[in-house]
N, C-alpha and C. Protein backbone atom coordinates (compact mmCIF):
# COMPACT_ATOMS: atom_id res chain seq x y z
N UNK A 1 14.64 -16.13 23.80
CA UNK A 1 15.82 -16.75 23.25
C UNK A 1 16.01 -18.15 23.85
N UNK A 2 15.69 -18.27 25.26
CA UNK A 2 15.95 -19.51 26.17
C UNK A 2 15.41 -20.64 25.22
N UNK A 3 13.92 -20.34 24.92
CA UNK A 3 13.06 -21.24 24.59
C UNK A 3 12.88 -21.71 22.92
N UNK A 4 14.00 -20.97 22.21
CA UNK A 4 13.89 -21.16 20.92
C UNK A 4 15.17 -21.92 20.64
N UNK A 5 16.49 -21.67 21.72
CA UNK A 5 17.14 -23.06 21.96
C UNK A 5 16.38 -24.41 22.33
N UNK A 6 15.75 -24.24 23.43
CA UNK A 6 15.18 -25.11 23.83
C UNK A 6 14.31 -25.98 22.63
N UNK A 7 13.45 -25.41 21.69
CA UNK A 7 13.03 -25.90 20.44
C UNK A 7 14.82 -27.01 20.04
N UNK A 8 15.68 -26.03 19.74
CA UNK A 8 16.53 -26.53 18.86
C UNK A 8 17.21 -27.85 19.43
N UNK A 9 16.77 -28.43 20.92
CA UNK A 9 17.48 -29.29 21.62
C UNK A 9 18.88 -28.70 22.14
N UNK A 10 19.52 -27.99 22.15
CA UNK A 10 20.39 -27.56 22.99
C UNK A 10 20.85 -26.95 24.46
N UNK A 11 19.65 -26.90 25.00
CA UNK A 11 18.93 -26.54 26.14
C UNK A 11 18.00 -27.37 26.70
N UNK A 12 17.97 -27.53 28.01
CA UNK A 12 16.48 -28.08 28.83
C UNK A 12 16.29 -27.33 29.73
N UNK A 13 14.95 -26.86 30.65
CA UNK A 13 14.85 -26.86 31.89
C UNK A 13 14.19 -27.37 32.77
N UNK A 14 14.05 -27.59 34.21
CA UNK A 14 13.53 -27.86 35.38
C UNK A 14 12.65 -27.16 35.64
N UNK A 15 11.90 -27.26 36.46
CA UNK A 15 11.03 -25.74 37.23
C UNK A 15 11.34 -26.42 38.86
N UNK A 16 11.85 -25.34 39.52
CA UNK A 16 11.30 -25.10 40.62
C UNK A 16 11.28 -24.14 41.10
N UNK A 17 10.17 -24.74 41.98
CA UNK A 17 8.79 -23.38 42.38
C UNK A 17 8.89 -22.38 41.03
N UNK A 18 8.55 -20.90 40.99
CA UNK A 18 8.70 -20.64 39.80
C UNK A 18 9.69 -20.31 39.31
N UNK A 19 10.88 -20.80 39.30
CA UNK A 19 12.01 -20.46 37.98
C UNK A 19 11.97 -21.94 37.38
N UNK A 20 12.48 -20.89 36.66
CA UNK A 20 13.20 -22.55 35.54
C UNK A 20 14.96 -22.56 35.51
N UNK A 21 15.52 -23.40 35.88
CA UNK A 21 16.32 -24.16 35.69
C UNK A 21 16.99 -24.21 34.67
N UNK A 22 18.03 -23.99 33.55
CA UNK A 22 18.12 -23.81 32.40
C UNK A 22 19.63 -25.26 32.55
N UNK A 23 20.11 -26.18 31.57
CA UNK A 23 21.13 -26.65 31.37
C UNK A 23 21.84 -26.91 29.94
N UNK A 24 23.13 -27.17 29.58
CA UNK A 24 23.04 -27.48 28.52
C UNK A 24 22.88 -28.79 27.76
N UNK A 25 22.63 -29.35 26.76
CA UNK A 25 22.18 -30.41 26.24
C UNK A 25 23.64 -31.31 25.51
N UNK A 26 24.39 -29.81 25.12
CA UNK A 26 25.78 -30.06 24.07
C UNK A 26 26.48 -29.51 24.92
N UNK A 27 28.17 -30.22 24.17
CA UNK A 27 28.84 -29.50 24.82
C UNK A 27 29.53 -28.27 23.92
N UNK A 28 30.74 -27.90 24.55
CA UNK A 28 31.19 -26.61 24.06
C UNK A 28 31.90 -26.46 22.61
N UNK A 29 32.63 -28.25 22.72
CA UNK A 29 33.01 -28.64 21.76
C UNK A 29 32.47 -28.67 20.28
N UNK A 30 31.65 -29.42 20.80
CA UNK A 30 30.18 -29.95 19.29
C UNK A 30 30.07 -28.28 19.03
N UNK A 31 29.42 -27.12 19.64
CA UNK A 31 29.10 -26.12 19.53
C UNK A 31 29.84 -26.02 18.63
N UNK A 32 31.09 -25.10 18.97
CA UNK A 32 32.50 -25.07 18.25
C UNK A 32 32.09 -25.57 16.77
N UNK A 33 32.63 -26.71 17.19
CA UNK A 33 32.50 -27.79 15.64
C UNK A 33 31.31 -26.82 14.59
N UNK A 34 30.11 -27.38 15.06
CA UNK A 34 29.35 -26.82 14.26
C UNK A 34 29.41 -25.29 13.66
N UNK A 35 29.53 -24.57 14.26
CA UNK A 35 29.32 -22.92 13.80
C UNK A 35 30.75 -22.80 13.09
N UNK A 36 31.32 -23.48 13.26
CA UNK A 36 33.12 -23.15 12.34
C UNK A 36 32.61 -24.04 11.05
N UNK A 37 31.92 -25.11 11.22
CA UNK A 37 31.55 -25.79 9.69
C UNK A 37 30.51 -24.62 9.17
N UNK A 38 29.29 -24.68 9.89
CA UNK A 38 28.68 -22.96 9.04
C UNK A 38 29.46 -22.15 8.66
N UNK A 39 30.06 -21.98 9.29
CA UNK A 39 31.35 -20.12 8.94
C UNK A 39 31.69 -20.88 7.53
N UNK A 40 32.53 -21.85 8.03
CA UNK A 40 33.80 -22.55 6.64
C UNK A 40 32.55 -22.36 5.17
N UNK A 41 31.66 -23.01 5.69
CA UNK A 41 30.73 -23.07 4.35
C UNK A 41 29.69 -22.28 3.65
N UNK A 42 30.18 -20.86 4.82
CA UNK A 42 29.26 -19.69 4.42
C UNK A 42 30.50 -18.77 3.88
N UNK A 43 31.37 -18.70 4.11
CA UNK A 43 32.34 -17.25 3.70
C UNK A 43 33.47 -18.34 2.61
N UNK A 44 33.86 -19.62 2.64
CA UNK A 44 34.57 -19.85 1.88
C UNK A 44 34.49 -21.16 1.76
N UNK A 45 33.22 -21.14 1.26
CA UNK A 45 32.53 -22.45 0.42
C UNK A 45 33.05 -23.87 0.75
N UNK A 46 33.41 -24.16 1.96
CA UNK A 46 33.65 -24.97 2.56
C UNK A 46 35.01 -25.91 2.38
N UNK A 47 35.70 -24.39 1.91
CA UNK A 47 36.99 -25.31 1.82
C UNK A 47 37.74 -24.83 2.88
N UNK A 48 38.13 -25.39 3.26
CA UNK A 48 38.76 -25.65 5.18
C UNK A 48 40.25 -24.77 4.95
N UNK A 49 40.87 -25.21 3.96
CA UNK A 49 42.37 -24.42 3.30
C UNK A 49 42.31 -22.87 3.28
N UNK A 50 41.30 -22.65 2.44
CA UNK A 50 40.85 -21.17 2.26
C UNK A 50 41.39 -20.30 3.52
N UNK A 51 40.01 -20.95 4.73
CA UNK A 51 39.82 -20.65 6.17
C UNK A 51 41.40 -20.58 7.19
N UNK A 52 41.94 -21.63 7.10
CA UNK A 52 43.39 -21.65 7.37
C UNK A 52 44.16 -20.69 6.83
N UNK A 53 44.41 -20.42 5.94
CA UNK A 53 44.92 -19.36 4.90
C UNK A 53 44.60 -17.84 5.32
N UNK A 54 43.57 -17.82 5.30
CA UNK A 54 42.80 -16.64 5.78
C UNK A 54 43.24 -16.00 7.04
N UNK A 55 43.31 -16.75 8.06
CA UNK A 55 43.42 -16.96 9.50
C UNK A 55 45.24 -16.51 9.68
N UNK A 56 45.84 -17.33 8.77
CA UNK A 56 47.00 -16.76 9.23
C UNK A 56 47.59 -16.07 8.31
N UNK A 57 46.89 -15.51 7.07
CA UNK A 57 47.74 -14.24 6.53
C UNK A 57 46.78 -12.93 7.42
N UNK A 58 45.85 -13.30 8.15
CA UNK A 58 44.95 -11.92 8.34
C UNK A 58 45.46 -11.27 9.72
N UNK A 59 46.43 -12.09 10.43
CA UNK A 59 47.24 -11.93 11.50
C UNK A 59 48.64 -12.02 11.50
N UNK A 60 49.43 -12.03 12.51
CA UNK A 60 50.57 -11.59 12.20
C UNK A 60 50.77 -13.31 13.13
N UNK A 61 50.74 -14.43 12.35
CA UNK A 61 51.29 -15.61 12.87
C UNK A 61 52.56 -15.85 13.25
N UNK A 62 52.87 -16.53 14.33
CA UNK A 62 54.29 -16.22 15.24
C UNK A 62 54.79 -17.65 14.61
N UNK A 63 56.08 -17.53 14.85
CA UNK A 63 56.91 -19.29 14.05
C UNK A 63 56.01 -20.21 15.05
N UNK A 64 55.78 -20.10 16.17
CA UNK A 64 55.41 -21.01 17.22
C UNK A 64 54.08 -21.58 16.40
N UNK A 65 53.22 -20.52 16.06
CA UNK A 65 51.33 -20.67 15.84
C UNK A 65 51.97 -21.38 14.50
N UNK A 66 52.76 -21.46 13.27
CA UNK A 66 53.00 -22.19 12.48
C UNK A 66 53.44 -23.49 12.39
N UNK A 67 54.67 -23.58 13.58
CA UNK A 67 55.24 -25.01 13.90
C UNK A 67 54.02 -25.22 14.24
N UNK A 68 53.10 -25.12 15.37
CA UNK A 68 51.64 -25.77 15.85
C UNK A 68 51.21 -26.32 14.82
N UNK A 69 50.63 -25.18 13.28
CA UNK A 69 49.93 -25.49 12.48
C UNK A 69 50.40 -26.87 11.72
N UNK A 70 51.80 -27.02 11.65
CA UNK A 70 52.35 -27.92 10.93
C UNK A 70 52.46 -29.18 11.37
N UNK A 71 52.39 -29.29 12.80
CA UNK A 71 52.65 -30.23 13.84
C UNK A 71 50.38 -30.94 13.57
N UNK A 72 50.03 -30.14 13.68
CA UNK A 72 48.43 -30.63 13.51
C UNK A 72 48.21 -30.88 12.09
N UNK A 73 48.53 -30.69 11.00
CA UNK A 73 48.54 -31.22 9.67
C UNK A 73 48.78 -32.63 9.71
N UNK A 74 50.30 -32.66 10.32
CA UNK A 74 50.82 -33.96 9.98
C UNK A 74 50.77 -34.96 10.92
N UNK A 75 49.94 -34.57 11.98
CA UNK A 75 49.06 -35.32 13.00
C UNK A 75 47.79 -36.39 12.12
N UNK A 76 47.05 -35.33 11.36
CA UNK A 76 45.53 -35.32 10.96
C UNK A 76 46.31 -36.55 9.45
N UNK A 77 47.22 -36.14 8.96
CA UNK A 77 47.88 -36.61 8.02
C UNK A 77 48.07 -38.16 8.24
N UNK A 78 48.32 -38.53 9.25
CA UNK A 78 48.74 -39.74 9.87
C UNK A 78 50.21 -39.47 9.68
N UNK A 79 50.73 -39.06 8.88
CA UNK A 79 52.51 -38.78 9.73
C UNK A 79 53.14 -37.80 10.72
N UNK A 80 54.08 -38.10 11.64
CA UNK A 80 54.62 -36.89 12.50
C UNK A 80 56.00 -36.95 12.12
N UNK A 81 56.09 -36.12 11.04
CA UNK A 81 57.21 -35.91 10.43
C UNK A 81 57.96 -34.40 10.66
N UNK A 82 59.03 -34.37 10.93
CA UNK A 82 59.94 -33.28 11.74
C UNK A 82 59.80 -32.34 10.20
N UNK A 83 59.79 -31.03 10.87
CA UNK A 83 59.38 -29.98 9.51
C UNK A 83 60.87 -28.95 10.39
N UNK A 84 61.70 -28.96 9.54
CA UNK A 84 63.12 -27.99 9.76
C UNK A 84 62.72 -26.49 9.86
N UNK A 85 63.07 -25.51 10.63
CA UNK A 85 62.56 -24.18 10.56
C UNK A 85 63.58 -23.59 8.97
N UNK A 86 62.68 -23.23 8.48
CA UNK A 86 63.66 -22.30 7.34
C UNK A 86 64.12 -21.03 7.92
């Protein structure tokens, strides 16, 4: 497994004496990033809404995890516009 990362560039190692050294190449972030764009574009064709949607009817989302959600919309949105609790 080590070495078929290692193919993929996400991995390097060292040797000394005989072990190898293993580090990572990426960080945790990029990781992240990537495998959530696979997911998004393997289970719901890469529409990001779907995935959101999904996420918080498939749980029991608290007002807090919604104000969040709403507060990062209208971040990404370029406005930070006050959203009233209904």
């Amino acid at each position: 497994m080590l070495s078929r990362l290692e193919k993929k560039g996400t991995i390097a190692h060292r040797t000394e004496g005989r072990q190898f050294i293993y580090r990572a190449l990426v960080c945790e972030v990029d990781v992240r990033r990537s495998m959530l764009g696979r997911l998004t574009d393997y289970f719901f064709g890469g529409d990001v809404a779907a995935l959101v949607s999904h996420l918080v009817e498939g749980r029991d989302a608290l007002p807090d995890d919604v104000a969040r959600l709403q507060q990062l919309l209208a971040e990404r949105s370029g406005g930070a516009e006050e959203h009233d609790d209904v």
